[in-house]
PDB file of N, CA and C in Angstrom:
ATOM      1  N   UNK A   1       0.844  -1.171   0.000  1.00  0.00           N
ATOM      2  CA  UNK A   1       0.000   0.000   0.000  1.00  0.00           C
ATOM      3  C   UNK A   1       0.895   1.242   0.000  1.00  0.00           C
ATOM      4  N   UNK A   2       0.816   2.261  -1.135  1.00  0.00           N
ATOM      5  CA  UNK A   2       1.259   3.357  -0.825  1.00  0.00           C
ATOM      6  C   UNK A   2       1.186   4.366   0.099  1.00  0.00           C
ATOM      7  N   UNK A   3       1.818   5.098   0.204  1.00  0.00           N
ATOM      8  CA  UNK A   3       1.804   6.135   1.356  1.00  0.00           C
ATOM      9  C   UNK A   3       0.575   7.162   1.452  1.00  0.00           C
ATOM     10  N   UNK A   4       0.053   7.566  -0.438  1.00  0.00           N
ATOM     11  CA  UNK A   4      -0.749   8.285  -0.808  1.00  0.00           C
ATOM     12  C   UNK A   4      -2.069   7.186  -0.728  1.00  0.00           C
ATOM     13  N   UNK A   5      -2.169   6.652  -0.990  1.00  0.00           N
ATOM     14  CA  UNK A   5      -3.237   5.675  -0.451  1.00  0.00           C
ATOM     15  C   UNK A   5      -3.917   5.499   0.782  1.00  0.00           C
ATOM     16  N   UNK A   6      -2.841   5.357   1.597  1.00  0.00           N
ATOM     17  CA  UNK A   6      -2.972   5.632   3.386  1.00  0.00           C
ATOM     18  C   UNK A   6      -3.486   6.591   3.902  1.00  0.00           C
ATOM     19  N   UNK A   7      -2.950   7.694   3.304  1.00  0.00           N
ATOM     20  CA  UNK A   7      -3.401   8.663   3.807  1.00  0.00           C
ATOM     21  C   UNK A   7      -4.284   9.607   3.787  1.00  0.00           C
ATOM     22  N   UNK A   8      -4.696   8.922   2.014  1.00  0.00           N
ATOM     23  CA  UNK A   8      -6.232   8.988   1.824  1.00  0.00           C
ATOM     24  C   UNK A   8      -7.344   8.433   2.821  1.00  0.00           C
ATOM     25  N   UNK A   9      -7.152   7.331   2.968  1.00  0.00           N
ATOM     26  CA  UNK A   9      -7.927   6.426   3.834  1.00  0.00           C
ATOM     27  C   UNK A   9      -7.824   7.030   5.380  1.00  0.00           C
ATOM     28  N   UNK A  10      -6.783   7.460   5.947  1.00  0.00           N
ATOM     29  CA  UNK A  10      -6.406   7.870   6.877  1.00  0.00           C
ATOM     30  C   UNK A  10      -7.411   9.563   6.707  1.00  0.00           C
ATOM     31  N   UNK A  11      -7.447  10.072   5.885  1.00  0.00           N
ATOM     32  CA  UNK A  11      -8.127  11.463   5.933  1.00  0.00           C
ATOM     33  C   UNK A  11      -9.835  11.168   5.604  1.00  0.00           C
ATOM     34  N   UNK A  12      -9.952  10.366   5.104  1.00  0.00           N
ATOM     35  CA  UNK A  12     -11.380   9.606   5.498  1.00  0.00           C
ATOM     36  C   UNK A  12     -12.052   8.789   6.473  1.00  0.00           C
ATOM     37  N   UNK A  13     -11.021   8.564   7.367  1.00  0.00           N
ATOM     38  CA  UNK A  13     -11.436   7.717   8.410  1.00  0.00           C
ATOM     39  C   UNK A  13     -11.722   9.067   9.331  1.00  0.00           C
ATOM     40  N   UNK A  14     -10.658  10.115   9.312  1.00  0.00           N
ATOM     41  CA  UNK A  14     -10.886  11.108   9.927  1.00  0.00           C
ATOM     42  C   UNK A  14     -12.294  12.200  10.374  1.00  0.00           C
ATOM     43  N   UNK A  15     -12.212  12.290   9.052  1.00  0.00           N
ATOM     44  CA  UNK A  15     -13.252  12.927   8.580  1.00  0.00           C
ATOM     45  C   UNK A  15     -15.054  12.017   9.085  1.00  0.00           C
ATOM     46  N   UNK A  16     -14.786  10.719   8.655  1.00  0.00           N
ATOM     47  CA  UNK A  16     -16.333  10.275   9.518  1.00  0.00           C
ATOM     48  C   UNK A  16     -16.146  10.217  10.834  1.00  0.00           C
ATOM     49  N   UNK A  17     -14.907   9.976  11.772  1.00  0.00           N
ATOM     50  CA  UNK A  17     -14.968  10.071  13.082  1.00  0.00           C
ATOM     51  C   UNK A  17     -14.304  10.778  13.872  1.00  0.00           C
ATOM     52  N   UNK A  18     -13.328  11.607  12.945  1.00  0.00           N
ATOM     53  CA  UNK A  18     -12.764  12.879  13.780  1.00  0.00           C
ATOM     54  C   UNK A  18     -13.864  14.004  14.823  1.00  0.00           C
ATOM     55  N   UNK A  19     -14.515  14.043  14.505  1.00  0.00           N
ATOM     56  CA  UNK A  19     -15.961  14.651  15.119  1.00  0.00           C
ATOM     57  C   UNK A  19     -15.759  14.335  16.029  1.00  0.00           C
ATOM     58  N   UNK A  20     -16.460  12.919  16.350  1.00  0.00           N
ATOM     59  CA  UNK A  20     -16.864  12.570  17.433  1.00  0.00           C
ATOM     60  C   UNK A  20     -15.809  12.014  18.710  1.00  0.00           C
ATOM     61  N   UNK A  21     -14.396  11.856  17.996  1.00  0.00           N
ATOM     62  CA  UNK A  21     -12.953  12.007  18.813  1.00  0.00           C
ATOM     63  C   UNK A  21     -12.264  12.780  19.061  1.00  0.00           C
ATOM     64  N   UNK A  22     -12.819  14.257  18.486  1.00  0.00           N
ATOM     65  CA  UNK A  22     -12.472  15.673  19.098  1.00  0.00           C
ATOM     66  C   UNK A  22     -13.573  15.877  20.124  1.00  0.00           C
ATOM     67  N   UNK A  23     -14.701  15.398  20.567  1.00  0.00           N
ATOM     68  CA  UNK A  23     -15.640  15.824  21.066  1.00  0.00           C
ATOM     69  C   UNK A  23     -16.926  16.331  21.008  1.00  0.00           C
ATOM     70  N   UNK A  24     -16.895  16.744  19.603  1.00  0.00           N
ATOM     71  CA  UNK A  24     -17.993  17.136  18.600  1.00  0.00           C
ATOM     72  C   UNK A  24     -18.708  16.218  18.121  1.00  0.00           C
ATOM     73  N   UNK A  25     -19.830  15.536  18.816  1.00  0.00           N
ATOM     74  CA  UNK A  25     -20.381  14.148  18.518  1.00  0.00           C
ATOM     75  C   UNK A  25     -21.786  14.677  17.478  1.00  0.00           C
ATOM     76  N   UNK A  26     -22.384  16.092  17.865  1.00  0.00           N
ATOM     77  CA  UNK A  26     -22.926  16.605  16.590  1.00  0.00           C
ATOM     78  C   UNK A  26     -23.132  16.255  15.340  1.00  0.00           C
ATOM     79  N   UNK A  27     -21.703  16.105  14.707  1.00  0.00           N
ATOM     80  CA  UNK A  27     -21.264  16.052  13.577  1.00  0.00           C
ATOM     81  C   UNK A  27     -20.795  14.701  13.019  1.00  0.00           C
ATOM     82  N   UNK A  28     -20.494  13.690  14.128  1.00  0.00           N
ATOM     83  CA  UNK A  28     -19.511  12.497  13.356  1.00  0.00           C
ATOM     84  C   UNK A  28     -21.192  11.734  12.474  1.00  0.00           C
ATOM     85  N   UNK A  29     -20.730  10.865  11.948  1.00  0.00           N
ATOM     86  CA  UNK A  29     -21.148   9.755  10.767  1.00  0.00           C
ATOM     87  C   UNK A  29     -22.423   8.905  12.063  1.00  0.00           C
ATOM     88  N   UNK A  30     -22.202   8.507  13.007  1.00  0.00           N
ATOM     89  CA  UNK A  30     -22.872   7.630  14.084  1.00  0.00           C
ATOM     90  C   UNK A  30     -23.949   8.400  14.177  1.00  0.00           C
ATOM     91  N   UNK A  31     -23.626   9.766  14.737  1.00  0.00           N
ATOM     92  CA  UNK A  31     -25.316  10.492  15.083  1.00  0.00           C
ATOM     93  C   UNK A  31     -25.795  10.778  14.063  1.00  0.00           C
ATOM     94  N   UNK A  32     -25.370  11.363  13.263  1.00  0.00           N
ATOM     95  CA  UNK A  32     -25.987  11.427  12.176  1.00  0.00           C
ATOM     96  C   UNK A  32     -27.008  10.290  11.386  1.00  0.00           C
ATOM     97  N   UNK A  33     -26.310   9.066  11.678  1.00  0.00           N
ATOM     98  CA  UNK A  33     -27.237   8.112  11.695  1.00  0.00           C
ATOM     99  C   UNK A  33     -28.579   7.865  12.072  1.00  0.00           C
ATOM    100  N   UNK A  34     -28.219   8.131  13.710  1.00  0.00           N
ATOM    101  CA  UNK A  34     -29.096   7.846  14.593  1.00  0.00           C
ATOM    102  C   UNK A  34     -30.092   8.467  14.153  1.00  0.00           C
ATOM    103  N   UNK A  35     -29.724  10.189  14.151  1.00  0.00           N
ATOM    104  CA  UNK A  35     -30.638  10.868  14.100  1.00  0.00           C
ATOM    105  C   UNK A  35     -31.717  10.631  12.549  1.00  0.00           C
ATOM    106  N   UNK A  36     -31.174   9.896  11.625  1.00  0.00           N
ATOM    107  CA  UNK A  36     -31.842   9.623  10.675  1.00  0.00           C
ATOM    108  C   UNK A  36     -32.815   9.060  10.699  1.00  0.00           C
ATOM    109  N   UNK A  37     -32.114   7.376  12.066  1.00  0.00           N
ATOM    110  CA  UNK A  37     -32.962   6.596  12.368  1.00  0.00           C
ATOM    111  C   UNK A  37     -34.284   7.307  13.072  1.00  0.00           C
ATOM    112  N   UNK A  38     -34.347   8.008  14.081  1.00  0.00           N
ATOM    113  CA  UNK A  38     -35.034   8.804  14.701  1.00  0.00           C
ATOM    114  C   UNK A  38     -35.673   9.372  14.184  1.00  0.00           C
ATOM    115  N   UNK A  39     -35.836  10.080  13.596  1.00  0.00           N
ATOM    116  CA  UNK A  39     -36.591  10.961  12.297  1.00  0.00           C
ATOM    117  C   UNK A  39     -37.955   9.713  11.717  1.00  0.00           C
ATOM    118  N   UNK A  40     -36.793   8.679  11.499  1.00  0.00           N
ATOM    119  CA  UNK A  40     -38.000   7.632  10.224  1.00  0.00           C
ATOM    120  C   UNK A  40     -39.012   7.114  11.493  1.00  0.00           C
ATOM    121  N   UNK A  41     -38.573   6.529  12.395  1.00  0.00           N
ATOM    122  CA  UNK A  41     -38.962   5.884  13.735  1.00  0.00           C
ATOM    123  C   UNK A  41     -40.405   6.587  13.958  1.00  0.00           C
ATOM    124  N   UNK A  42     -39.636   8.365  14.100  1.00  0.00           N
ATOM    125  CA  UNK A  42     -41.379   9.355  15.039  1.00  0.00           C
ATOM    126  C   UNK A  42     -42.203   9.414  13.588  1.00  0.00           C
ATOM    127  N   UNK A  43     -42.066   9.630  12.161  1.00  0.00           N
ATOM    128  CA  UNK A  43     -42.594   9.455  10.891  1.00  0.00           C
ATOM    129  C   UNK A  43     -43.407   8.378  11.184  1.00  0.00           C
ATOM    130  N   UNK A  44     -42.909   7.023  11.325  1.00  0.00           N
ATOM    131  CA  UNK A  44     -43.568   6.198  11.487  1.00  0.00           C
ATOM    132  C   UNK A  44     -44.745   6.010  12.516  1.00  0.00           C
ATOM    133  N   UNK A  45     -44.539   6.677  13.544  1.00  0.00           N
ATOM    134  CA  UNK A  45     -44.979   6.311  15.183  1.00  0.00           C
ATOM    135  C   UNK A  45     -46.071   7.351  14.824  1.00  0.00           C
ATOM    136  N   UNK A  46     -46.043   8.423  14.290  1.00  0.00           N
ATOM    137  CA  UNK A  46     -47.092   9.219  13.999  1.00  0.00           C
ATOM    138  C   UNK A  46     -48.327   8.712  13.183  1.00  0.00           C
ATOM    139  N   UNK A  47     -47.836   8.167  11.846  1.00  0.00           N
ATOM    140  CA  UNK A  47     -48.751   7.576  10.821  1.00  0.00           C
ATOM    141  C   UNK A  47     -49.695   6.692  11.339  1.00  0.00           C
ATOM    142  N   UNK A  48     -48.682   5.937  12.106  1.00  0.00           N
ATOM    143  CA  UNK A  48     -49.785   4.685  12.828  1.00  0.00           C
ATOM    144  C   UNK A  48     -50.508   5.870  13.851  1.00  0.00           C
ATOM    145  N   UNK A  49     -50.227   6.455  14.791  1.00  0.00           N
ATOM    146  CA  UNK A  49     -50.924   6.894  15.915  1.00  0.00           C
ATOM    147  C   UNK A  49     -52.354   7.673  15.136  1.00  0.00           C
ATOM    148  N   UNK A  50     -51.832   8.376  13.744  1.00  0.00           N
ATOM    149  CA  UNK A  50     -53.320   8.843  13.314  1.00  0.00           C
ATOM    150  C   UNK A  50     -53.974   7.635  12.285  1.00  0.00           C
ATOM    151  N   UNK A  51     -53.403   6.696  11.867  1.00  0.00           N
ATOM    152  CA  UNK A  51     -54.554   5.349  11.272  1.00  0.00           C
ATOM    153  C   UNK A  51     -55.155   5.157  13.062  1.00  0.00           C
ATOM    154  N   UNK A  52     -54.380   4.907  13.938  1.00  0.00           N
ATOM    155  CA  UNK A  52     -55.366   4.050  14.962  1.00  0.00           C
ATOM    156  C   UNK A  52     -56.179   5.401  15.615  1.00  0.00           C
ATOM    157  N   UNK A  53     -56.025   6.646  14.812  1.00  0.00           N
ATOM    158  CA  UNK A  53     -57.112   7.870  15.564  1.00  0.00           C
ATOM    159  C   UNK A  53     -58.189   7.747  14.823  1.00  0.00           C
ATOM    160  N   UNK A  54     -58.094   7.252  13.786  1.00  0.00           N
ATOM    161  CA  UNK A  54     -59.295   7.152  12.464  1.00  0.00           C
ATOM    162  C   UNK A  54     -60.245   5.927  13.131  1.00  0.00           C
ATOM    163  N   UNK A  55     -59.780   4.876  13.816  1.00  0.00           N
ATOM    164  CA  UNK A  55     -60.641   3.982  14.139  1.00  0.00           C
ATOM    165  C   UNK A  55     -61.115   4.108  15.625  1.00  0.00           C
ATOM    166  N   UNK A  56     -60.870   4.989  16.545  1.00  0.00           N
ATOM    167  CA  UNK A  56     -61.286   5.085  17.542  1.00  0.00           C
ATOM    168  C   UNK A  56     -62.984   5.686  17.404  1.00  0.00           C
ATOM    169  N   UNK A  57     -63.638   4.794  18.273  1.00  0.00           N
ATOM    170  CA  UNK A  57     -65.201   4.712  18.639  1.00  0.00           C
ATOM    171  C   UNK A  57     -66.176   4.383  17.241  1.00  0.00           C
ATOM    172  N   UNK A  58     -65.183   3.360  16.468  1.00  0.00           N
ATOM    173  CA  UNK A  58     -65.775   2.808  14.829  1.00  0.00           C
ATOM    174  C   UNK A  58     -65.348   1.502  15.327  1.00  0.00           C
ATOM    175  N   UNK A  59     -66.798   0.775  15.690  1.00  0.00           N
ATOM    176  CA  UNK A  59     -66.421  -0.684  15.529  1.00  0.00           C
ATOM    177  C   UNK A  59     -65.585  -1.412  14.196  1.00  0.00           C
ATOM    178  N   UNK A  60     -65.005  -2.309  14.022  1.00  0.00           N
ATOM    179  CA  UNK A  60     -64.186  -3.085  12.879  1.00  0.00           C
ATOM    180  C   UNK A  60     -65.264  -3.413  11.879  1.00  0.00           C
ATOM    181  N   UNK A  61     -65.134  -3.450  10.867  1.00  0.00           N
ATOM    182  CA  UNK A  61     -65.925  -3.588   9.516  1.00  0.00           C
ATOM    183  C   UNK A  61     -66.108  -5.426  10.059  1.00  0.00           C
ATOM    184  N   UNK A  62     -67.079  -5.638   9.444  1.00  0.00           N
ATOM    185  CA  UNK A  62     -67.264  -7.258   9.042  1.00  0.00           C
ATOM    186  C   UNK A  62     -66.793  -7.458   7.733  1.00  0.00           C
ATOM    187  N   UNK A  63     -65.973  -8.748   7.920  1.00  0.00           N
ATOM    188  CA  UNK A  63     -66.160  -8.851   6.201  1.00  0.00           C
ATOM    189  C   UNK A  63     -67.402  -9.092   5.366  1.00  0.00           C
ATOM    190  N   UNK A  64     -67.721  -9.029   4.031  1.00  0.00           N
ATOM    191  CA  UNK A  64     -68.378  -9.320   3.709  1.00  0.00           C
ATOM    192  C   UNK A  64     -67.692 -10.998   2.735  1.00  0.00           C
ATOM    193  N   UNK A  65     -68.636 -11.916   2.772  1.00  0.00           N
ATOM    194  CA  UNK A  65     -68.021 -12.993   2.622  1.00  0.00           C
ATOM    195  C   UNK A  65     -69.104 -13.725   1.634  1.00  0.00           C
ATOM    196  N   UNK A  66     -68.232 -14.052   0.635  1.00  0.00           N
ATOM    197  CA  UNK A  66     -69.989 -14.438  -0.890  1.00  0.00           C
ATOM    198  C   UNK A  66     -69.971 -16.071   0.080  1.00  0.00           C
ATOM    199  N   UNK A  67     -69.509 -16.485   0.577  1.00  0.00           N
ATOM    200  CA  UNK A  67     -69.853 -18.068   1.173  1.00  0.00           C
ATOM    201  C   UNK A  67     -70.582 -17.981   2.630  1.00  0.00           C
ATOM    202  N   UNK A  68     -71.430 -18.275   3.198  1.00  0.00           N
ATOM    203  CA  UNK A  68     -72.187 -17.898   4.144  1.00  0.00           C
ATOM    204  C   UNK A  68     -71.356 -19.016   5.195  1.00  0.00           C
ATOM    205  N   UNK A  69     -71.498 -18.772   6.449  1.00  0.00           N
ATOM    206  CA  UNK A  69     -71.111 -19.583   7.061  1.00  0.00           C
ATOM    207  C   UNK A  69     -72.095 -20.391   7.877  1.00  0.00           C
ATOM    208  N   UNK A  70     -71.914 -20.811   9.343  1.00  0.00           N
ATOM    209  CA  UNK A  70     -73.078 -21.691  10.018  1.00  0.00           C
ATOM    210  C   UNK A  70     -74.048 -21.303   9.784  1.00  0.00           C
ATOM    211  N   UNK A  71     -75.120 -21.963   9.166  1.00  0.00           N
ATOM    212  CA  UNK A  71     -76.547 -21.272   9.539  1.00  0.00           C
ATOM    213  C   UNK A  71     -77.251 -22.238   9.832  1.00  0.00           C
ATOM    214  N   UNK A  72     -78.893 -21.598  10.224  1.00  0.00           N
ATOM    215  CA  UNK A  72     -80.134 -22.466  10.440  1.00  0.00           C
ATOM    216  C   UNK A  72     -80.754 -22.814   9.725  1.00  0.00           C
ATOM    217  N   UNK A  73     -81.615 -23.595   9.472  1.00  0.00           N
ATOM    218  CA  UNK A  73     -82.945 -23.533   8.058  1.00  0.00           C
ATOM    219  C   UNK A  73     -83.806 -23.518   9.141  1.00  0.00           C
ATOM    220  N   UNK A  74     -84.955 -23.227   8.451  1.00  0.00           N
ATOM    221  CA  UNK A  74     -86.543 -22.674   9.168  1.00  0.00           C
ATOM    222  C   UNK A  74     -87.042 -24.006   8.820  1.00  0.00           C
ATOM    223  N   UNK A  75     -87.217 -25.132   8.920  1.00  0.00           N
ATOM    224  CA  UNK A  75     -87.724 -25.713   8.298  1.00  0.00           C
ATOM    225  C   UNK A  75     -89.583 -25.773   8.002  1.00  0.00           C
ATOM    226  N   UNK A  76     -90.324 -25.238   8.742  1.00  0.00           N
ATOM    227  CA  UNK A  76     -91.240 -24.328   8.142  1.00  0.00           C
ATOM    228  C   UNK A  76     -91.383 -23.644   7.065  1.00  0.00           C
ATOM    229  N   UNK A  77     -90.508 -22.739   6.810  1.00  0.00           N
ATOM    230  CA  UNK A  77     -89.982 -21.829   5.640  1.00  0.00           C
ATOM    231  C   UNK A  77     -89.814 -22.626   4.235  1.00  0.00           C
ATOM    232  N   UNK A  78     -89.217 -23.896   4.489  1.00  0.00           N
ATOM    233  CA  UNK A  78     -88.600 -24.674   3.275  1.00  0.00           C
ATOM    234  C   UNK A  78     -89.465 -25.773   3.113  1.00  0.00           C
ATOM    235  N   UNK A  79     -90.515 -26.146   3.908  1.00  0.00           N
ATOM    236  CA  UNK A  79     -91.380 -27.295   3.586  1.00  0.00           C
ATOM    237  C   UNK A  79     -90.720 -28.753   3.536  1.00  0.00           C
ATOM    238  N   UNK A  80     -89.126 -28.428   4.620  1.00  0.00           N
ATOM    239  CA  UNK A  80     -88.683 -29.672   3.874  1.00  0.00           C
ATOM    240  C   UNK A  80     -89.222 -31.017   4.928  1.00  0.00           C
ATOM    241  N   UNK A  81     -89.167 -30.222   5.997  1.00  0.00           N
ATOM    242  CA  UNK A  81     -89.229 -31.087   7.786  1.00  0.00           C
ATOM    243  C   UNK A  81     -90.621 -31.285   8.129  1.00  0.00           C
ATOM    244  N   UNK A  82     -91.696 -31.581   7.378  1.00  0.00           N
ATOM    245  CA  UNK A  82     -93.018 -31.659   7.552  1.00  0.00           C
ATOM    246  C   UNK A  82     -93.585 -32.097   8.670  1.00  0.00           C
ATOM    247  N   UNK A  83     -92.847 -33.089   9.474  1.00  0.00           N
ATOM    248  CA  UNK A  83     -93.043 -33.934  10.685  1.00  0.00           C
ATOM    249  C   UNK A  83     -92.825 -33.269  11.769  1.00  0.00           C
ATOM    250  N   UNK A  84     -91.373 -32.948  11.491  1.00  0.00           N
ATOM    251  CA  UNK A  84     -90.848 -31.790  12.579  1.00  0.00           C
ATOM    252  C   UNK A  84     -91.246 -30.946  13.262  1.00  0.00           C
ATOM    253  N   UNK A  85     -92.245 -29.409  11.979  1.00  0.00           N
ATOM    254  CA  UNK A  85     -92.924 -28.817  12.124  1.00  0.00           C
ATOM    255  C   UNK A  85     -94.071 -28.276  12.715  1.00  0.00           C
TER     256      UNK A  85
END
């Protein structure tokens, strides 16, 4: 590895964490992160908090479903249970 190589790398290593190893944590590459993360996190935490404001005191939809599920027959109704009846 050359010298000019090194010290490229060496002035880039600087540069993302010199910041925060002078004391200036403001600025290094890490918070900056964070703070990105943070940002998307309350974005997020908001969106949901107003979808779940939209459903407060609205019962949940039913589905609507083309296949019926348990039911009764009347058998009265259908003439089928004559005895029954």
């Amino acid at each position: 590895m050359s010298r000019c190589k090194f010290w490229v790398i060496a002035f880039l290593a600087f540069i993302t964490n010199g910041f925060s190893l002078l004391g200036m944590g403001q600025a290094s590459a890490g918070s900056l992160a964070r703070t990105i993360e943070c940002n998307h996190n309350i974005a997020h935490n908001i969106l949901t908090a107003r979808a779940f404001g939209v459903l407060v005191g609205n019962p949940p939809a039913k589905p609507r479903v083309a296949v019926f599920g348990p039911f009764q027959i009347d058998c009265a109704s259908v003439r089928m249970c004559s005895a029954a009846a």
